[in-house]
Protein backbone atom coordinates (compact mmCIF):
# COMPACT_ATOMS: atom_id res chain seq x y z
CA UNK A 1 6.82 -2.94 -3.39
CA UNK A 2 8.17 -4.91 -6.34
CA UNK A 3 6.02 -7.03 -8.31
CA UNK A 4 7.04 -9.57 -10.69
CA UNK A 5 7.29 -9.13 -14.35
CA UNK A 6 5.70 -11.55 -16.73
CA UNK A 7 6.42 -11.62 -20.35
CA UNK A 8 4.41 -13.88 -22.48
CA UNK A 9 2.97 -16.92 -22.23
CA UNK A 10 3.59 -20.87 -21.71
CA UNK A 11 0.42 -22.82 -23.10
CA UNK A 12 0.26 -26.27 -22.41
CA UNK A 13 1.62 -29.19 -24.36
CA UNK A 14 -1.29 -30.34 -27.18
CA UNK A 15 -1.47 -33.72 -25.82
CA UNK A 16 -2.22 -32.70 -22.22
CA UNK A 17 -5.52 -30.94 -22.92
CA UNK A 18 -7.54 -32.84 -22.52
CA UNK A 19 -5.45 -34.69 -19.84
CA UNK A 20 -4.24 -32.11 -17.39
CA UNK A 21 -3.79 -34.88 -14.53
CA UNK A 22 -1.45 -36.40 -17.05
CA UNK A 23 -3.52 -39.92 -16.33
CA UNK A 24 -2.71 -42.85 -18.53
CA UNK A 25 -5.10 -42.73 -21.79
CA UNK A 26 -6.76 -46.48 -22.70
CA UNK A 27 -3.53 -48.57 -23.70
CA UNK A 28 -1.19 -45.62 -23.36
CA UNK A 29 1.30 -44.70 -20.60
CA UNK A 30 0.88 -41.39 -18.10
CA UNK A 31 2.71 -38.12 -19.23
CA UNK A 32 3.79 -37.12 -15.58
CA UNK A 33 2.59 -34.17 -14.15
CA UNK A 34 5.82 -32.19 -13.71
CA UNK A 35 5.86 -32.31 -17.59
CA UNK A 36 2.59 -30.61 -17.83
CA UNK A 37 4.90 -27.18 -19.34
CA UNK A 38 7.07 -27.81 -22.19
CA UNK A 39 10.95 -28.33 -21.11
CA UNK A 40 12.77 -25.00 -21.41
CA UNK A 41 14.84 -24.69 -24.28
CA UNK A 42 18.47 -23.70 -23.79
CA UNK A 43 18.66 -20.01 -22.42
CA UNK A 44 21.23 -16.98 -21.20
CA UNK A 45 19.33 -16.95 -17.90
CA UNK A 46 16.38 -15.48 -15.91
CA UNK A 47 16.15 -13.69 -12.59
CA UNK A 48 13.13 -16.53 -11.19
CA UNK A 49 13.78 -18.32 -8.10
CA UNK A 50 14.79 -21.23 -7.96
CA UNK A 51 15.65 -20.57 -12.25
CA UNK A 52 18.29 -18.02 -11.27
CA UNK A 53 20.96 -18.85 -14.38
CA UNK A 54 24.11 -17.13 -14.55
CA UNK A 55 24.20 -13.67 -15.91
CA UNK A 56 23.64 -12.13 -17.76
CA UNK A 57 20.30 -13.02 -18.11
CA UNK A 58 18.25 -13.09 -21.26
CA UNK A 59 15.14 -10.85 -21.27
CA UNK A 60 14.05 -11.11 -24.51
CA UNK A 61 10.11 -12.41 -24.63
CA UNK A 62 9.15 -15.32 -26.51
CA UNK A 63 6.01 -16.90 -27.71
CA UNK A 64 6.29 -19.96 -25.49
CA UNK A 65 8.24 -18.90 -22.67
CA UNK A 66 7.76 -16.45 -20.25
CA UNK A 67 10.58 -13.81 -18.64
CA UNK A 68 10.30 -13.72 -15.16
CA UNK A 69 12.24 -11.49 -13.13
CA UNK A 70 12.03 -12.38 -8.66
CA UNK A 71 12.83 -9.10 -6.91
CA UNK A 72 14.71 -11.14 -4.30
CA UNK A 73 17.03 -12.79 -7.34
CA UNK A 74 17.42 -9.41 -8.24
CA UNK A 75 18.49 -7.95 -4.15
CA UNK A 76 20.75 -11.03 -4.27
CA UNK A 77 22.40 -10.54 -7.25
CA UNK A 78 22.64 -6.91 -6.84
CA UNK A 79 24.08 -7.59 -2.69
CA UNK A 80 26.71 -9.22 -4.55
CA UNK A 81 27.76 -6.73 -6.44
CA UNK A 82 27.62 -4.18 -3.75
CA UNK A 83 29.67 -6.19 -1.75
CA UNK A 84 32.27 -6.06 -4.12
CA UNK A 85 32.50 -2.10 -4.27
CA UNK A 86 31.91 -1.80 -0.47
CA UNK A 87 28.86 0.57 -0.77
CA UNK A 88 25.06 -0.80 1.07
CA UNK A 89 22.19 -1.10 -0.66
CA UNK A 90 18.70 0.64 0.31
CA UNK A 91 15.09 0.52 -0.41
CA UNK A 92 14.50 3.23 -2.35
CA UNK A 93 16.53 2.17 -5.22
CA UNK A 94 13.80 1.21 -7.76
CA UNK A 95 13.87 -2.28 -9.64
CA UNK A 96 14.65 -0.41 -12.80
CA UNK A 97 17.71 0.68 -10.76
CA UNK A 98 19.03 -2.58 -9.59
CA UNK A 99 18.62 -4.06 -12.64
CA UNK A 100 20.74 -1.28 -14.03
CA UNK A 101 23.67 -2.85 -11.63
CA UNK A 102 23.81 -5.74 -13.29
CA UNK A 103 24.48 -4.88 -16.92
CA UNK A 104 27.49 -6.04 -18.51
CA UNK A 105 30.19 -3.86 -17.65
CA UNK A 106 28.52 -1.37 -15.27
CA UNK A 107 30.50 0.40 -12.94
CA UNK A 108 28.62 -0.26 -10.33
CA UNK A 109 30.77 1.78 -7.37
CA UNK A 110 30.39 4.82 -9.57
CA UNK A 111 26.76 4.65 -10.11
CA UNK A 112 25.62 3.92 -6.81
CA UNK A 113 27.45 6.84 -5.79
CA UNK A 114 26.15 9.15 -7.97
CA UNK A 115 22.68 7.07 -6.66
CA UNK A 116 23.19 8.35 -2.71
CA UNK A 117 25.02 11.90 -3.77
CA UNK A 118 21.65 12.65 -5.65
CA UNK A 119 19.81 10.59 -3.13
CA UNK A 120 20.98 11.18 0.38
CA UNK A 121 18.64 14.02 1.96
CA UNK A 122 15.80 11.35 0.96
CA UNK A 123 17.54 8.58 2.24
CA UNK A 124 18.19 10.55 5.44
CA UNK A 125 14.20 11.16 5.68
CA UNK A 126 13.72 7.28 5.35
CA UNK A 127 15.94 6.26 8.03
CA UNK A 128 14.92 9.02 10.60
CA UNK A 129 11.16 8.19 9.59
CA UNK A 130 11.48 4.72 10.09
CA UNK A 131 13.59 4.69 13.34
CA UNK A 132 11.19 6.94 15.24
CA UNK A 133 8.62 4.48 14.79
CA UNK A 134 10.50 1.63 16.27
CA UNK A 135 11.03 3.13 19.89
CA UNK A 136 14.53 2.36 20.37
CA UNK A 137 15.25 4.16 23.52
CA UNK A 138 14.23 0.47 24.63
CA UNK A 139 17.23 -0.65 23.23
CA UNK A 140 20.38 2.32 23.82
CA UNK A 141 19.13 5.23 25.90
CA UNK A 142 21.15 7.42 23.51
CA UNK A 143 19.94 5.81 20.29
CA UNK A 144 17.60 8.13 19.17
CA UNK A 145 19.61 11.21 19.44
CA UNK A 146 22.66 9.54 18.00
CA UNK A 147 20.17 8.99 14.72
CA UNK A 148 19.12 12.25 14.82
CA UNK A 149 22.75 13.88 14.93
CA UNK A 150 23.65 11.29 12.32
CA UNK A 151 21.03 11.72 9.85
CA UNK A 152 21.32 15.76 10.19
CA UNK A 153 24.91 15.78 9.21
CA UNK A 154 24.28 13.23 6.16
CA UNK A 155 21.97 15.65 4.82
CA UNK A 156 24.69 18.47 5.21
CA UNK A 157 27.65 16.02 3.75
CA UNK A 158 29.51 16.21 7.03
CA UNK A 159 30.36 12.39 6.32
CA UNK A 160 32.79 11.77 9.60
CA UNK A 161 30.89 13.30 11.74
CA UNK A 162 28.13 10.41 10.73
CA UNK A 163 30.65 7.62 11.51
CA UNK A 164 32.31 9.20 14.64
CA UNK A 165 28.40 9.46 15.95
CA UNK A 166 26.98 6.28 14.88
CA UNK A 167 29.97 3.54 15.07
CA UNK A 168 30.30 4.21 19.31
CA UNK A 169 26.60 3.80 19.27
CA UNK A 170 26.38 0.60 17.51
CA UNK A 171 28.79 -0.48 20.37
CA UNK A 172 26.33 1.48 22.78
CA UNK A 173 23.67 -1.02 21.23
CA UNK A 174 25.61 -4.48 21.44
CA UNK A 175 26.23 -3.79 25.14
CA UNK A 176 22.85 -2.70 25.72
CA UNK A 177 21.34 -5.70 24.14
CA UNK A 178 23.39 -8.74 25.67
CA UNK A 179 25.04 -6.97 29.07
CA UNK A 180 23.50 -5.90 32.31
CA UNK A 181 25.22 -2.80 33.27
CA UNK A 182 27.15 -4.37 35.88
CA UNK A 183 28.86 -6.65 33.84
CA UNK A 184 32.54 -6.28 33.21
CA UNK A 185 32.38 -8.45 29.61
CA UNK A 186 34.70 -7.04 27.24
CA UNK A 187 33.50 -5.15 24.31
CA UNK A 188 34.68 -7.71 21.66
CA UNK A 189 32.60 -10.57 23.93
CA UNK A 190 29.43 -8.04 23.45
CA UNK A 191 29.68 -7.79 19.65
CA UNK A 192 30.20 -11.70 19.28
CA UNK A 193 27.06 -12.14 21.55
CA UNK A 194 25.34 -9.56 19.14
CA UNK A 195 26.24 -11.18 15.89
CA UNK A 196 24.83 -14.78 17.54
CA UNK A 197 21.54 -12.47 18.23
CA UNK A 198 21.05 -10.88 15.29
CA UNK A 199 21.18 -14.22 13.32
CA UNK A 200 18.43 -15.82 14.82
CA UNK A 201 16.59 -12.19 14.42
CA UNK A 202 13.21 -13.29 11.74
CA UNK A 203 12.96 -11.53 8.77
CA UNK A 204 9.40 -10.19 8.29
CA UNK A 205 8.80 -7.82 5.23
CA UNK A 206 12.13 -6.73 4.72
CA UNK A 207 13.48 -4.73 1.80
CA UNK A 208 15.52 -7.60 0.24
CA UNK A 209 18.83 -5.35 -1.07
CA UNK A 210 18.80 -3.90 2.21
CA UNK A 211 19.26 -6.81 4.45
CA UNK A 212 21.15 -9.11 1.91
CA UNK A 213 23.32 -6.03 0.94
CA UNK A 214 24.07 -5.16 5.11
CA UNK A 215 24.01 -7.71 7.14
CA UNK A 216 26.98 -9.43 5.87
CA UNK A 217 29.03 -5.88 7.07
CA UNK A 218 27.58 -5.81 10.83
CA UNK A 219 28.45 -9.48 11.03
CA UNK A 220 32.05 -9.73 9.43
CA UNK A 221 33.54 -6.17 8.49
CA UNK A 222 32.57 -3.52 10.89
CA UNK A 223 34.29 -5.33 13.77
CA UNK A 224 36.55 -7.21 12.29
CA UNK A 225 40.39 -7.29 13.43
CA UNK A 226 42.31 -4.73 12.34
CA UNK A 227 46.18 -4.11 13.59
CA UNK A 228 48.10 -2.47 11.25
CA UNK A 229 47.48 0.19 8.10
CA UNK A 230 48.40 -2.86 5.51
CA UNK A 231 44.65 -4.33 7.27
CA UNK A 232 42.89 -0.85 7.23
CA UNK A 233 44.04 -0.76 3.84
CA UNK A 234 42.25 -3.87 3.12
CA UNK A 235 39.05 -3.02 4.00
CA UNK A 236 39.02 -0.40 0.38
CA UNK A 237 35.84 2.40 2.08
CA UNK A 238 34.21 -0.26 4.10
CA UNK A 239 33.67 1.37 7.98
CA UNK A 240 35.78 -0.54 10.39
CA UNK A 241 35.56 0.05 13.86
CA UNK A 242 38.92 -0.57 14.88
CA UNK A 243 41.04 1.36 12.22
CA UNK A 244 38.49 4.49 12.48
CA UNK A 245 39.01 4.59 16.57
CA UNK A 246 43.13 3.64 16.79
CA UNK A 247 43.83 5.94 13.76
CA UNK A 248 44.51 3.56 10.98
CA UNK A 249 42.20 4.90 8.56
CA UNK A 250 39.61 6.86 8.54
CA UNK A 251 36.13 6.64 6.50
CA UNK A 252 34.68 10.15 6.50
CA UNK A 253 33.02 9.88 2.91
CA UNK A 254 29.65 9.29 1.50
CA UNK A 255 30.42 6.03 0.99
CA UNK A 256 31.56 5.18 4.70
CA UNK A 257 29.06 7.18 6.08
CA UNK A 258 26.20 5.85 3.95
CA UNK A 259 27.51 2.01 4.97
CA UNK A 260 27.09 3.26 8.68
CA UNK A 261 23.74 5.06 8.20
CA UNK A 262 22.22 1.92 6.45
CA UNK A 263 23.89 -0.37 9.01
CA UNK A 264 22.88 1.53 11.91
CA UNK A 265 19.32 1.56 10.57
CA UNK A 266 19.24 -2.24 10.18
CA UNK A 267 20.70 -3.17 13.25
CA UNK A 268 17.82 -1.00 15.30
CA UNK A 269 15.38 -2.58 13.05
CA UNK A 270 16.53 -6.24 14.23
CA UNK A 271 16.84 -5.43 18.25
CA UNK A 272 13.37 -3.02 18.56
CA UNK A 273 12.33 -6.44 16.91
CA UNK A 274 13.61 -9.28 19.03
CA UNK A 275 12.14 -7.20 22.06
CA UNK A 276 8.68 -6.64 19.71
CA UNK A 277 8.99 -10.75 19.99
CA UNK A 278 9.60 -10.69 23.72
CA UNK A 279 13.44 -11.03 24.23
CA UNK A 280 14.38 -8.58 27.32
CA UNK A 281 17.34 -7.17 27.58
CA UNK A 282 19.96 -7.94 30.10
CA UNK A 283 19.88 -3.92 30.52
CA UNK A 284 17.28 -3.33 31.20
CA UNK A 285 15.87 -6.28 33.27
């Protein structure tokens, strides 16, 4: 778990003392209480929510003023960035890590490559770990083995055969969660009734860069319309469900198949969830 980082100290102003409610002295006029800390002088930035200045931010301790550095500043910050090279983030990248993504000029596609080429078999481990404790043969029937297939050939680089197992099953999922099997919806009708679900999904002790860093792909990329190679094309080495299945691109690489392991993990996390709150689905009612 992250914990903050403090770095120095901020003592209170001289004249509040001996008058930390900031009440009027005999003939003089309140100091109000939001002034009890000294006003901050003119800075580079700091990672502390709601104090989350532009990068780059300056970590340099002072005397008077503290550094602090909010993990979920960080995760947001860092989601960005991801988002921009197309590749997920994941919980086992340290803080020291993330922070590394955010230094002027990083090149942040190449090093969180190298990150998941030195770190896959563990990230693998995670994901399998973590599914099998969230029962989801309540939520696909096929689920389970589809994350077991999927993690094995991550660990032995066989990239498409990751997204040719896991993107049908994310559809297997959708339609599982918001169809009975009688129903004749379309597929597209499925995913849109997904998306609606999976927003109103609570977050409760997340890993911040995963969720900030992957959500944003289930909702608006994976599914996304795509006619034509010039759209495929678009999409840089972010998975898309349409151009992998019609044969306008294909995304049988670490990074595609990392975006679909992470994804797939996330979205089991949020539907074992919703039915850990109660919601039944149509599926299986």
């Amino acid at each position: 778990m992250v914990t903050e980082t403090v770095i120095g100290t901020e003592a209170d102003p001289p004249s509040l003392k001996s008058n930390p409610r900031g009440e009027a002295p005999a003939g003089g006029v309140a100091t109000p209480i939001y002034r009890r800390f000294p006003p901050r002088r003119a800075r580079k930035g700091t990672g502390m929510w709601p104090f989350a200045y532009p990068r780059p931010w300056d970590l340099a301790p002072e005397l008077d003023l503290p550094v602090l550095i909010d993990p979920m500043v960080v995760a947001s910050e860092v989601s960005i960035e991801l988002a921009r090279v197309g590749w997920p983030g994941f919980g086992l990248m340290s803080t020291e890590f993330q922070m590394s993504l955010l230094a002027d000029g990083a090149d942040v596609g190449l090093i969180v490559e190298g990150w998941f080429e030195e770190n896959r078999i563990a990230v693998a481990d995670e994901i399998e770990r973590r599914v099998k404790s969230y029962q989801v043969d309540r939520v696909s029937r096929s689920a389970a083995a589809a994350v077991r297939e999927g993690t094995a050939a991550y660990r032995e680089a066989r990239y498409l055969t990751v997204v040719r197992v896991l993107m049908p099953e994310m559809e297997a999922v959708a339609r599982a969660m918001v169809t009975d099997r009688a129903s004749r919806s379309s597929q597209k009708a499925a995913v849109d009734k997904l998306k609606l679900l999976l927003q109103d999904t609570p977050l409760i002790k997340e890993e911040p860069i995963e969720t900030m860093s992957t959500f944003d792909f289930i909702e608006n990329q994976l599914f996304a319309s795509c006619y034509t190679e010039a759209d495929a094309a678009a999409f840089g080495g972010v998975p898309n469900r349409h151009a992998e299945l019609h044969g306008l691109d294909s995304y049988g690489t670490l990074q595609g198949a990392s975006m679909m392991m992470c994804a797939m993990h996330l979205l089991l996390r949020f539907t074992t969830r919703l039915i850990d709150l109660g919601y039944q689905p149509p599926s299986i009612t």
